[in-house]
C-alpha atoms as a PDB file:
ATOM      1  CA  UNK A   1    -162.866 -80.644   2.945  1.00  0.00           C
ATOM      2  CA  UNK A   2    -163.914 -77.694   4.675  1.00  0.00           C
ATOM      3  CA  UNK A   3    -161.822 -78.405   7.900  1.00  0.00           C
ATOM      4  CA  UNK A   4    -158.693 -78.924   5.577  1.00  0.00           C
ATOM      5  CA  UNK A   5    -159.345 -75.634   3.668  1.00  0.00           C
ATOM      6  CA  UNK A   6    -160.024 -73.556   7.213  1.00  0.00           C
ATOM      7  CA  UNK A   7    -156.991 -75.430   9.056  1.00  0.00           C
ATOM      8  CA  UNK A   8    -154.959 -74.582   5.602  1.00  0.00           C
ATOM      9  CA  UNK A   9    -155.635 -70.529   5.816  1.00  0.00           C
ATOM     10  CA  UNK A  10    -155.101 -70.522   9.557  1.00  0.00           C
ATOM     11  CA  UNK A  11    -151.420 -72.322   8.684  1.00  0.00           C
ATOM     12  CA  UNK A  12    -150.596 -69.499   5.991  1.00  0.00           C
ATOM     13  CA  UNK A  13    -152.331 -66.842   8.604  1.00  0.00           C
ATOM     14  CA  UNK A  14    -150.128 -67.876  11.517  1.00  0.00           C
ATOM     15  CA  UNK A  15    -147.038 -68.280   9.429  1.00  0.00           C
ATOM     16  CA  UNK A  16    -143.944 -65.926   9.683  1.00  0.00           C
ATOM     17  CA  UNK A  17    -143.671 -62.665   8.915  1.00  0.00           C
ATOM     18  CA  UNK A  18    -142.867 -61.673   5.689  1.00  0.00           C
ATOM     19  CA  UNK A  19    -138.902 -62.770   4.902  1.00  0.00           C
ATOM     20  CA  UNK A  20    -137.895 -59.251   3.869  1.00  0.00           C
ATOM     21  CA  UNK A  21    -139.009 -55.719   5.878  1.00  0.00           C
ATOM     22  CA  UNK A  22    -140.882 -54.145   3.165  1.00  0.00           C
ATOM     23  CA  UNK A  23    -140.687 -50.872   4.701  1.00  0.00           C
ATOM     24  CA  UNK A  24    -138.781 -48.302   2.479  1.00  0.00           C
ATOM     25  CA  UNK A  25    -138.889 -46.865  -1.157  1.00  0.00           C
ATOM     26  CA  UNK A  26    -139.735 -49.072  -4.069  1.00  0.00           C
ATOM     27  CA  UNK A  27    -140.112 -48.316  -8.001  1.00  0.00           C
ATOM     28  CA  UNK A  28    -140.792 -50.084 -10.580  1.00  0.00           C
ATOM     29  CA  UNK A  29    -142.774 -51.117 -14.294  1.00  0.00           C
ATOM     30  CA  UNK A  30    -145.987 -52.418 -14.993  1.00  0.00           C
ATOM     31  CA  UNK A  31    -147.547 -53.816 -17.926  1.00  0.00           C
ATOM     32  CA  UNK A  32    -151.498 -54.700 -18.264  1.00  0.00           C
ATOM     33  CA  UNK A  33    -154.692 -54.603 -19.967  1.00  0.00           C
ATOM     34  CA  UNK A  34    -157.313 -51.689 -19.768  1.00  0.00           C
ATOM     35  CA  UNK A  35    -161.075 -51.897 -20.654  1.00  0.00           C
ATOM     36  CA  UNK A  36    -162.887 -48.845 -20.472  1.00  0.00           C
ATOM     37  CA  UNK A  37    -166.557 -47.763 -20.809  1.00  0.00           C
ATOM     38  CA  UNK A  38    -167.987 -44.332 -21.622  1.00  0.00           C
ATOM     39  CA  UNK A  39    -170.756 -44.343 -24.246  1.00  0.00           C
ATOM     40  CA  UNK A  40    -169.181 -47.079 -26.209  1.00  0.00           C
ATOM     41  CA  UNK A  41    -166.209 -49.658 -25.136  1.00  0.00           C
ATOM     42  CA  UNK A  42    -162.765 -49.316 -25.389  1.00  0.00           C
ATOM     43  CA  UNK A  43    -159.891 -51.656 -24.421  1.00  0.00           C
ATOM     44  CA  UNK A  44    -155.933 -52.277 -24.987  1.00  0.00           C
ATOM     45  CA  UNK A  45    -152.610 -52.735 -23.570  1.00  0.00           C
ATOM     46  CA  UNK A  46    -151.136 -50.334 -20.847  1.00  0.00           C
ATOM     47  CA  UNK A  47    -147.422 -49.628 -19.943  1.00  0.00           C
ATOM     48  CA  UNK A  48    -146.074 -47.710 -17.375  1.00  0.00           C
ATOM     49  CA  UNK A  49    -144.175 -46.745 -14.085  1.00  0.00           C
ATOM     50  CA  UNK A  50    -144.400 -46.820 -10.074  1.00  0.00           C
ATOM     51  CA  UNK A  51    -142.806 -45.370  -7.062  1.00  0.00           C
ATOM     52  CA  UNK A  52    -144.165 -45.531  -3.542  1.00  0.00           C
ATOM     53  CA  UNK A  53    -143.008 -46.315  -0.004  1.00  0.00           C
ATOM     54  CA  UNK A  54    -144.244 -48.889   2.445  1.00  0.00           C
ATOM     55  CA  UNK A  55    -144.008 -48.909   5.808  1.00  0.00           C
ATOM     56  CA  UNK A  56    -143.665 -52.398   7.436  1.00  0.00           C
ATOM     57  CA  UNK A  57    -144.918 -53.019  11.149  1.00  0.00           C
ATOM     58  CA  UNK A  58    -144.628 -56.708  11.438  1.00  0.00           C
ATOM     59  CA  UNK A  59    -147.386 -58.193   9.251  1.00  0.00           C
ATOM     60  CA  UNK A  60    -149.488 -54.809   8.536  1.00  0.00           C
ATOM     61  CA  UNK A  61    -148.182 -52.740   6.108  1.00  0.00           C
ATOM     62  CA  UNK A  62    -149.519 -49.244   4.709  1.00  0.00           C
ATOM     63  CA  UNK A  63    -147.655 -46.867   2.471  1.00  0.00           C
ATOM     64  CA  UNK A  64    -148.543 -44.712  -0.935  1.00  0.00           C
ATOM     65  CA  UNK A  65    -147.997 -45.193  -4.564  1.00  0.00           C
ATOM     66  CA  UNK A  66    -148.116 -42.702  -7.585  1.00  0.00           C
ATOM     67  CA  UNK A  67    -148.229 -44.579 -11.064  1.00  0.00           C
ATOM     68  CA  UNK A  68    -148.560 -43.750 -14.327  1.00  0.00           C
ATOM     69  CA  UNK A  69    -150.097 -45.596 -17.392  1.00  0.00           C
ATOM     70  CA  UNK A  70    -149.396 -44.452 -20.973  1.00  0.00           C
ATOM     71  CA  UNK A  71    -151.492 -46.003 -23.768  1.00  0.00           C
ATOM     72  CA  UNK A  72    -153.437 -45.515 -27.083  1.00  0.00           C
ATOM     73  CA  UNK A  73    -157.001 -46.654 -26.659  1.00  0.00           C
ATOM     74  CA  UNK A  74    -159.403 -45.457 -28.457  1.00  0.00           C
ATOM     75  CA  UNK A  75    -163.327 -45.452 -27.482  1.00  0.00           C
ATOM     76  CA  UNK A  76    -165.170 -45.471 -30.258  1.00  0.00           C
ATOM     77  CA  UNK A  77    -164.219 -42.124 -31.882  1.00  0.00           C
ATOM     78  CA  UNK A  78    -165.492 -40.531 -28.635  1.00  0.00           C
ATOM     79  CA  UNK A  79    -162.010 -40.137 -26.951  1.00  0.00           C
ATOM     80  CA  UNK A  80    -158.754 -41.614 -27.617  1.00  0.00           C
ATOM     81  CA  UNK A  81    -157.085 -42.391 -23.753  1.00  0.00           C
ATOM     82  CA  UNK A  82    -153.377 -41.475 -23.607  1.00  0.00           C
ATOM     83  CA  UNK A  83    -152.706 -41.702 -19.806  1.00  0.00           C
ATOM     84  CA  UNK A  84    -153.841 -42.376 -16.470  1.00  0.00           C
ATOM     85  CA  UNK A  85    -152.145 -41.174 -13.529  1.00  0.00           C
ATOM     86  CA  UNK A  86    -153.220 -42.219  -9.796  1.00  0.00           C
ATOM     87  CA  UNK A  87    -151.861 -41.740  -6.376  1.00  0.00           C
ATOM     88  CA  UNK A  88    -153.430 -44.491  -3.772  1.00  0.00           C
ATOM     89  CA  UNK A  89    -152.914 -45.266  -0.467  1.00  0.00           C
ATOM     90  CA  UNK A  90    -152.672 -49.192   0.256  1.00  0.00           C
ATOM     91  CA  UNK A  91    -153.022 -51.481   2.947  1.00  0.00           C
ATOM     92  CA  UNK A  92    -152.600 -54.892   3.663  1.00  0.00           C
ATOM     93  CA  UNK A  93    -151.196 -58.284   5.025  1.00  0.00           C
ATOM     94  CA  UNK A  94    -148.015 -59.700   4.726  1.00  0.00           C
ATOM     95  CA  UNK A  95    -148.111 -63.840   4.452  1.00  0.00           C
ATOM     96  CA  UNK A  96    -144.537 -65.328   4.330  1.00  0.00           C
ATOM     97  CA  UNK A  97    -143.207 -63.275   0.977  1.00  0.00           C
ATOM     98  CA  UNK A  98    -146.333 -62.720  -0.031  1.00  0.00           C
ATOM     99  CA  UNK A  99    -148.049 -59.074   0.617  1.00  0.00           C
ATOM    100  CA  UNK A 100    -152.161 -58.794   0.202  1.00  0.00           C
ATOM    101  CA  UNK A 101    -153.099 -55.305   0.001  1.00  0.00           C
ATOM    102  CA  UNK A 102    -156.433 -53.069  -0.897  1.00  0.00           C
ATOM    103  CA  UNK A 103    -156.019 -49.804  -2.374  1.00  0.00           C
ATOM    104  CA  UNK A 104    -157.949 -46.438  -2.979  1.00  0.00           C
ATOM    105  CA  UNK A 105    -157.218 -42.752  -4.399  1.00  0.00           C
ATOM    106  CA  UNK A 106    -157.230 -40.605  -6.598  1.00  0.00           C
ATOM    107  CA  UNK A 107    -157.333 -41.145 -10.984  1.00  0.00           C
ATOM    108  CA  UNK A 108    -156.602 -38.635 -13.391  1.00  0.00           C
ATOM    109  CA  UNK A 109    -157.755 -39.843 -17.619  1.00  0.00           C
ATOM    110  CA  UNK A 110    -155.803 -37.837 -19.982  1.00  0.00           C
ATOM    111  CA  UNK A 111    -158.073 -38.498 -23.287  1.00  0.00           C
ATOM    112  CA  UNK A 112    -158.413 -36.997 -26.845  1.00  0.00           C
ATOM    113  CA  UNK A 113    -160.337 -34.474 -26.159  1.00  0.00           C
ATOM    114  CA  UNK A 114    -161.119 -34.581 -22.348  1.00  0.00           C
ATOM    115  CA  UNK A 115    -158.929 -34.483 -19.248  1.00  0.00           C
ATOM    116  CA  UNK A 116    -160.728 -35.420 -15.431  1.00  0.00           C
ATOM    117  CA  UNK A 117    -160.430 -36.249 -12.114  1.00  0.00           C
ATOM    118  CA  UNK A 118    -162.040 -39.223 -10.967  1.00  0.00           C
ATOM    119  CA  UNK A 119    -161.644 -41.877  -7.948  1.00  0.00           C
ATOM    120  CA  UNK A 120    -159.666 -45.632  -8.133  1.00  0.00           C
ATOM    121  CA  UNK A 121    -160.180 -48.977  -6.156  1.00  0.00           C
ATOM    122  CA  UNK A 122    -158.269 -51.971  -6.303  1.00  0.00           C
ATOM    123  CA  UNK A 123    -156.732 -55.336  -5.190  1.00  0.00           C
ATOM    124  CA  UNK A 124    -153.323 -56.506  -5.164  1.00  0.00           C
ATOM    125  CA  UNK A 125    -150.877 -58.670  -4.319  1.00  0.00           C
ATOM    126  CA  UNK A 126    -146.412 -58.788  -4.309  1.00  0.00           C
ATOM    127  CA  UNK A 127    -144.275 -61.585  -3.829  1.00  0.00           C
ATOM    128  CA  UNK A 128    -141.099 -60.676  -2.251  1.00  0.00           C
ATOM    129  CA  UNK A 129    -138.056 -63.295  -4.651  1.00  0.00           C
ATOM    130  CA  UNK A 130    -135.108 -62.177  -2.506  1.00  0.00           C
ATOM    131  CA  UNK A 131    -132.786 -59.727  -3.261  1.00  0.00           C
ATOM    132  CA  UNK A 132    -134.928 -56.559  -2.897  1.00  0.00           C
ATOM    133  CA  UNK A 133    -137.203 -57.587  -5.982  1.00  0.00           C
ATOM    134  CA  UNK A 134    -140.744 -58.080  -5.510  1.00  0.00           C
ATOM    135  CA  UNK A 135    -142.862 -59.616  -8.457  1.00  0.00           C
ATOM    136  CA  UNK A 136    -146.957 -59.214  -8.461  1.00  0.00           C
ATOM    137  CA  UNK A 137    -150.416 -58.090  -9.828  1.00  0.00           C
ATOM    138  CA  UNK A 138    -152.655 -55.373  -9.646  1.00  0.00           C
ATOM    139  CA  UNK A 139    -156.558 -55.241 -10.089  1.00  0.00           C
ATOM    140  CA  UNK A 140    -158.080 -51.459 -10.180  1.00  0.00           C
ATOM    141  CA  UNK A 141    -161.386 -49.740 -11.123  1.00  0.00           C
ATOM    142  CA  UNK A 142    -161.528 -46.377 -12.263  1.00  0.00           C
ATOM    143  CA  UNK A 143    -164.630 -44.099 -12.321  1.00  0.00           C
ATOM    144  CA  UNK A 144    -164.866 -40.773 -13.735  1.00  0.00           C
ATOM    145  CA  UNK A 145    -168.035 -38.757 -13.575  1.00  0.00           C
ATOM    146  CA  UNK A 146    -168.871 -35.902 -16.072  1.00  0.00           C
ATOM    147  CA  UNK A 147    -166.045 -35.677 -18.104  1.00  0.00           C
ATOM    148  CA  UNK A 148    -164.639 -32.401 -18.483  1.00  0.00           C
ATOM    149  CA  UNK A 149    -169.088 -31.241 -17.851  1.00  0.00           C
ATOM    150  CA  UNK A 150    -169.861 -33.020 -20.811  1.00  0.00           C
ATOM    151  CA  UNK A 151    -171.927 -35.486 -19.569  1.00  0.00           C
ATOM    152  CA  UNK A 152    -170.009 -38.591 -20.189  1.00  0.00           C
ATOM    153  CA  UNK A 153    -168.998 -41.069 -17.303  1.00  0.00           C
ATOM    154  CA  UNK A 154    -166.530 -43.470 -17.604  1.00  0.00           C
ATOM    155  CA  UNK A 155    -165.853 -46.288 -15.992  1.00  0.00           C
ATOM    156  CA  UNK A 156    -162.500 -48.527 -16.705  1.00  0.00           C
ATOM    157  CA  UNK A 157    -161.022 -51.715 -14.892  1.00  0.00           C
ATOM    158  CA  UNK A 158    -156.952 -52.744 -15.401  1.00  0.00           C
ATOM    159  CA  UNK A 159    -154.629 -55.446 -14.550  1.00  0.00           C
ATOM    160  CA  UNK A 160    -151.653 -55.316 -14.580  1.00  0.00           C
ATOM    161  CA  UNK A 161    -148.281 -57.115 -13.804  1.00  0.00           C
ATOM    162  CA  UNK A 162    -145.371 -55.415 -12.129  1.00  0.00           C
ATOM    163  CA  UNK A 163    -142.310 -55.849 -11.038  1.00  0.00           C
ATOM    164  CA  UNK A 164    -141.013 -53.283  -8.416  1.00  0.00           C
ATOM    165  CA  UNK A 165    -137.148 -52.477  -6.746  1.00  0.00           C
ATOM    166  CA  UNK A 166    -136.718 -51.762  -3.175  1.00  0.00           C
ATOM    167  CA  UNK A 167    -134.276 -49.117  -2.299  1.00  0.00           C
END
């Protein structure tokens, strides 16, 4: 079983490039889940938008993204969350149409009363379905320290699904 598994991810490793050059503009729309945690818990559904650019050299690709998340979430009467804005840098590996990337940057929580900077990690990964339209997922953790010097922390985690247009 093992030998099957390792001979498997050295067939997908030593495939072909990626079918489309990724390297250019892209935007697109997300929609996901949040779940946030300062003193008490908060969770709920997130919508928003993305634009970045890739750049493609054969199978690595790097580029930057800048999203934005709108949402109502409210953490136990100690904030309300309204947005979250990021800008990450991503790298990764492209597998056939598939692209496997990491990503870190900077967050920014707009809340009910508070408003800070914090730092964002994350996993993702886009499948390239022809015709300049890439479909994929998104896993990110946000962490905020000392809100606004008020002491609070926060710590949230999203997924999301998105669907992105390359220009």
């Amino acid at each position: 079983m093992r030998r099957a598994t390792l001979i498997g991810l050295l067939s997908i490793l030593s495939s072909p490039a990626a079918a489309g050059d990724l390297t250019g503009i892209y935007a697109g729309a997300q929609l996901g889940h949040l779940d946030g945690r300062t003193a008490t818990q908060g969770r709920g559904a997130i919508g928003g938008v993305f634009v970045g650019y890739n750049y493609d050299n054969d199978r690595v690709v790097i580029g930057g993204e800048f999203d934005y998340d709108t949402m109502d979430i409210d953490l136990g009467g100690v904030a309300r969350i309204n947005g979250l804005a990021r800008l990450k840098l991503r790298g990764g590996y492209a597998v056939g149409n598939a692209f496997l990337y990491g990503t870190a940057g900077a967050a920014m929580v707009a809340s009910d009363p508070l408003r800070d900077n914090g730092y964002v990690l994350g996993a993702g990964v886009g499948y390239d379905l022809g015709n300049r339209v890439t479909l994929g997922s998104e896993l990110l953790f946000h962490d905020f320290k000392n809100i606004n010097n008020s002491g609070q922390d926060a710590e949230m985690v999203t997924l999301s699904a998105r669907v992105a247009f390359r220009f």
